[in-house]
Protein backbone atom coordinates (compact mmCIF):
# COMPACT_ATOMS: atom_id res chain seq x y z
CA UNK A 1 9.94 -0.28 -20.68
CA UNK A 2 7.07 1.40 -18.51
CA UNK A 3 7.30 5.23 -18.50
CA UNK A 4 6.80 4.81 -14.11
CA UNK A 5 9.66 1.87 -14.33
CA UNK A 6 12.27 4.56 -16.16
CA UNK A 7 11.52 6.87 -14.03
CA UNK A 8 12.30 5.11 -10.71
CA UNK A 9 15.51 3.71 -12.31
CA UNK A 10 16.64 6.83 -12.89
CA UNK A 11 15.49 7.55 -9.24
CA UNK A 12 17.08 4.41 -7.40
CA UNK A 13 19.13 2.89 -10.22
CA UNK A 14 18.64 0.38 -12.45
CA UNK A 15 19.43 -2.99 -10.10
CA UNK A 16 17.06 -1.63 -8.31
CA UNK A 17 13.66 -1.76 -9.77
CA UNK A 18 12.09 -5.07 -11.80
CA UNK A 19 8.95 -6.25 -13.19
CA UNK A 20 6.92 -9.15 -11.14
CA UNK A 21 5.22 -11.20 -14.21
CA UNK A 22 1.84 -11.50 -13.87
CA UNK A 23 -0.97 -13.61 -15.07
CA UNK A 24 -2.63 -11.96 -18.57
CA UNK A 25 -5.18 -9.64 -17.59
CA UNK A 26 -3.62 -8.74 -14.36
CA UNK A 27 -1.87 -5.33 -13.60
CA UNK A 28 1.47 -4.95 -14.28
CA UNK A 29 3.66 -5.01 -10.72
CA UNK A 30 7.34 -3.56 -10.24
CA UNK A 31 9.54 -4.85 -7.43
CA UNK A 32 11.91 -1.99 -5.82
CA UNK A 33 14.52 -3.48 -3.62
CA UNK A 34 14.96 0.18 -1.25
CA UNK A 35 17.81 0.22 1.56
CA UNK A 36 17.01 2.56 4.40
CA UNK A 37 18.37 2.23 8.07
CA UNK A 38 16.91 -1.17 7.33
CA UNK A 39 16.10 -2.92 3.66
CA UNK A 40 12.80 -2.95 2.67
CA UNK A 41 10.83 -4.58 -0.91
CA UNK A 42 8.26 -2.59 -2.29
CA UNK A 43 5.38 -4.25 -4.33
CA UNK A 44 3.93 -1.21 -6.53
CA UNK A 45 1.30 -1.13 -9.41
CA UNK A 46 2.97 -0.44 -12.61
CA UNK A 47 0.08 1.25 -14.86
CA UNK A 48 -2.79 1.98 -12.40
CA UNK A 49 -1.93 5.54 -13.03
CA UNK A 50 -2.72 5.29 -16.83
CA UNK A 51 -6.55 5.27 -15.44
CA UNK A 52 -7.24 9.21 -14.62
CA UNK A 53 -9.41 8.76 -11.20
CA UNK A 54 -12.66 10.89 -11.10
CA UNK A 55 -11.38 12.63 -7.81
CA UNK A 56 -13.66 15.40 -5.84
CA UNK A 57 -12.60 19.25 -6.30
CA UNK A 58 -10.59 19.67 -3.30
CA UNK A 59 -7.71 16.49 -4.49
CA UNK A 60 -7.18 18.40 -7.65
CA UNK A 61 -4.17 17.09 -8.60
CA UNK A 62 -4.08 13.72 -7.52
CA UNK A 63 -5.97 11.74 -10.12
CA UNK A 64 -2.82 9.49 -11.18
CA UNK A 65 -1.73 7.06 -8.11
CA UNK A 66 0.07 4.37 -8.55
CA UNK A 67 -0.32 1.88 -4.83
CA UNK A 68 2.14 -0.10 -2.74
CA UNK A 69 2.61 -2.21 -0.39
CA UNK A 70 6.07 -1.89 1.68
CA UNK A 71 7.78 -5.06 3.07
CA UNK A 72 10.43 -5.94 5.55
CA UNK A 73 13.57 -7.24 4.90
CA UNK A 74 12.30 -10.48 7.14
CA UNK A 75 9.73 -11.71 4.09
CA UNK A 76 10.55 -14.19 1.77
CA UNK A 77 7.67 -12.74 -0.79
CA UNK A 78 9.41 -14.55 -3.87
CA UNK A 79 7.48 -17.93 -2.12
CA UNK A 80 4.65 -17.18 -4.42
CA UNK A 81 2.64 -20.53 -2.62
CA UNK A 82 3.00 -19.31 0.85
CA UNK A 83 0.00 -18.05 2.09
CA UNK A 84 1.44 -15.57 4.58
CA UNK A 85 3.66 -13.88 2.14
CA UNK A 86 1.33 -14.24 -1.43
CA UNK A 87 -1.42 -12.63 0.03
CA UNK A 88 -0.05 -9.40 -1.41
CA UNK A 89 -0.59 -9.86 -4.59
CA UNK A 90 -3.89 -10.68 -4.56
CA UNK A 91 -4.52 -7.97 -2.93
CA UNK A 92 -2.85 -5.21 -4.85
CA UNK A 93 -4.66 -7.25 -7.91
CA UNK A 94 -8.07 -6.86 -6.24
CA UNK A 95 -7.80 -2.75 -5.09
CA UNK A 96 -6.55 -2.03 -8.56
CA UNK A 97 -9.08 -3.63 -10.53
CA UNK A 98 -11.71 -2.51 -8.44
CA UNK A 99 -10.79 1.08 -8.96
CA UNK A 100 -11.08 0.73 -12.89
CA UNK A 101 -13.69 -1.34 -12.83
CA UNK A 102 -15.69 0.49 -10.78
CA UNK A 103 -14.56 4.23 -11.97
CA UNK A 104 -14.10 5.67 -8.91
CA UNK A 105 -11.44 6.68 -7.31
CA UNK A 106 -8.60 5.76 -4.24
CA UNK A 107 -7.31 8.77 -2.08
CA UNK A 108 -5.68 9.41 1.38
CA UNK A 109 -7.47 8.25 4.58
CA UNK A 110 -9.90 5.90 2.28
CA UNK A 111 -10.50 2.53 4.19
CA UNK A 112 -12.10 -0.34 2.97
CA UNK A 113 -12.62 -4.06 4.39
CA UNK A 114 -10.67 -7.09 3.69
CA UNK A 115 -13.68 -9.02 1.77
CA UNK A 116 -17.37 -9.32 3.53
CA UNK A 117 -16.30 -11.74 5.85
CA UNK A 118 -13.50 -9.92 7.52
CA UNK A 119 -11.48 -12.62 7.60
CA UNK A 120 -7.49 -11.89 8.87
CA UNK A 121 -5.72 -11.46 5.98
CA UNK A 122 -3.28 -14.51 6.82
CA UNK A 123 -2.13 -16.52 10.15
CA UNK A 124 0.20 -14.18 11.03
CA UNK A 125 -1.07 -10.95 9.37
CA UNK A 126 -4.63 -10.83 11.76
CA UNK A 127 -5.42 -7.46 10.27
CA UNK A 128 -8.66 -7.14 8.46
CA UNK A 129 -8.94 -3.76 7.10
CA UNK A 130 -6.70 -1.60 4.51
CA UNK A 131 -6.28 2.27 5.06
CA UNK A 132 -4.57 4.34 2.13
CA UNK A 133 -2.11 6.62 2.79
CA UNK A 134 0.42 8.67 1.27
CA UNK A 135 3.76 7.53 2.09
CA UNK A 136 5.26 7.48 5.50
CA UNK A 137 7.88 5.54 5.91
CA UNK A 138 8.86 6.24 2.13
CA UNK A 139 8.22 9.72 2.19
CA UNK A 140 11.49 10.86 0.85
CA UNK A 141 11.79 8.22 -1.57
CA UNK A 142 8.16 7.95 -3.35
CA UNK A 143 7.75 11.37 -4.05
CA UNK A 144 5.64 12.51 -6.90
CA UNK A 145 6.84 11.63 -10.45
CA UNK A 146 6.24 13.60 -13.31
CA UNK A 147 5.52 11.74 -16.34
CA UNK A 148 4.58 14.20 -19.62
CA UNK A 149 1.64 15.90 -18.60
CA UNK A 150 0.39 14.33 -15.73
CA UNK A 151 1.99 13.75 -11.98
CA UNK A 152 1.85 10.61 -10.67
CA UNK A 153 1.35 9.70 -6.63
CA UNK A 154 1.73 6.73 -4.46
CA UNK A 155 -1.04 5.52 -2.60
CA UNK A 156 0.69 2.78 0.68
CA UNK A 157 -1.46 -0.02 1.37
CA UNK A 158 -1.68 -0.62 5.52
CA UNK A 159 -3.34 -3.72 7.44
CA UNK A 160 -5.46 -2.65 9.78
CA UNK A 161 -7.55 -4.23 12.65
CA UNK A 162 -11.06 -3.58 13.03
CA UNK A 163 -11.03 -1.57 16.00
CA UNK A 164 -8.85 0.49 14.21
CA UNK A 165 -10.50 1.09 11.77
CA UNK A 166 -13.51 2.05 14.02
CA UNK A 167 -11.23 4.47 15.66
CA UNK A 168 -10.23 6.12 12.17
CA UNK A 169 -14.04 6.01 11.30
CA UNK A 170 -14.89 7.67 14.85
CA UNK A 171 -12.16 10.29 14.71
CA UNK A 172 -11.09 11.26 11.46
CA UNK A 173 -8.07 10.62 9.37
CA UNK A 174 -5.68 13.14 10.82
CA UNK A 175 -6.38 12.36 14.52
CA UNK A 176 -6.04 8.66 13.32
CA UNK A 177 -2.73 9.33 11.64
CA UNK A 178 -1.20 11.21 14.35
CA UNK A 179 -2.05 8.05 16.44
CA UNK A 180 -0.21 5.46 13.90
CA UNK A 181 2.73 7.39 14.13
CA UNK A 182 2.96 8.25 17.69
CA UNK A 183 2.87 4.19 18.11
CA UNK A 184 5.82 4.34 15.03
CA UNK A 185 3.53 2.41 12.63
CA UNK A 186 4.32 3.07 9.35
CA UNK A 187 3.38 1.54 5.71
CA UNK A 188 5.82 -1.32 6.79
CA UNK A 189 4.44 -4.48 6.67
CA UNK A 190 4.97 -6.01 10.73
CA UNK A 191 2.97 -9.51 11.49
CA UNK A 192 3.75 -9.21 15.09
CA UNK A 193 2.19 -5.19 15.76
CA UNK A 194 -0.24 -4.84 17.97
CA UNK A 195 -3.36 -2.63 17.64
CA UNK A 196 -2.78 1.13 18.44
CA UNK A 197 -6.08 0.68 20.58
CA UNK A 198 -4.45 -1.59 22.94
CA UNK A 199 -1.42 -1.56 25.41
CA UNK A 200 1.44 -3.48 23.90
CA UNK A 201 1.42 -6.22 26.74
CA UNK A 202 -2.17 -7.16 25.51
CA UNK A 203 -3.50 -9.66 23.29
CA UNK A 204 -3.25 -8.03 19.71
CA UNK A 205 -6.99 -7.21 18.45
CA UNK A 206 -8.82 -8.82 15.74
């Protein structure tokens, strides 16, 4: 058993954290099954945080992150060939890998595209764009674990559509942040939101 998976059983209890298997070569993925006000799943990286990121001076302290994403109660995500739900795991595959790969490093407020081709991420999910964030939603319960000698953070994973992102870009995390949650977006996975940008009783924005 993981060092991260022990920890969050001791955290949530035991029924409530398993491992997804994955394909060799692929990150190892945990499954936490979280009731709040409503239920939610929560697909997390199980290892990414073995990788020490090479983070700048001022995010001392933050070099083990582990990333997430958060989904409703509503998603069947155990339909591994539906291509509205399985996109999630590709994805989580794809940030995680980069970051090694690559030896850089994932913090809060980074953004990056959805591919070159910013192509909606499914049918129903028309977002094209992924913001990092520490938790929101899950504040209370993904709080920093300790493991040994090192302190390990969660990184949430959040669809977001291109305008935005250009918003973020134009106004800086914080401003951008304050704007998510004033519209009550969270890390919560929600294929029918509509951009912050636009009025509610508009088309949503690709």
């Amino acid at each position: 058993m993981s060092e991260l998976k022990h920890a969050l059983q001791a955290r949530f209890g035991d029924h409530r954290v398993s491992e997804i298997p994955v394909k060799e070569g692929e990150v190892p993925l945990l499954i936490l099954d979280l009731e709040l006000r409503t239920p939610v799943t929560v697909v997390m990286t199980n290892g990414l945080s073995d990788y020490r990121m090479p983070v700048p001076e001022k995010q001392s302290g933050e070099e083990y992150n582990e990333l997430y994403f958060c989904l409703p109660s509503y998603w069947e995500w155990e339909d591994t060939a539906n291509p509205q739900m399985n996109w999630v795991f590709d994805w989580i595959q794809r940030l995680a890998k980069h970051v090694v790969e690559k030896e850089t490093w994932f913090g809060h407020g980074h953004t990056m595209p959805c591919g070159p081709e910013l192509k909606s991420l499914s049918n129903t999910m028309k977002q094209n764009h992924f913001f990092l964030t520490h938790p929101m939603l899950l504040e209370s319960e993904l709080t920093t674990v300790p493991l040994g000698e090192k302190n390990v953070h969660f990184l949430a994973i959040v669809p977001i559509f291109l305008k935005e992102f250009e918003l973020k870009q134009s106004r800086g995390t914080f401003k951008f942040m304050r704007k998510l949650i004033s519209k009550g977006v969270t890390e919560k996975l929600d294929d029918f939101r509509y951009s912050i940008t636009k009025s509610k009783w508009r088309f949503r924005s690709s």
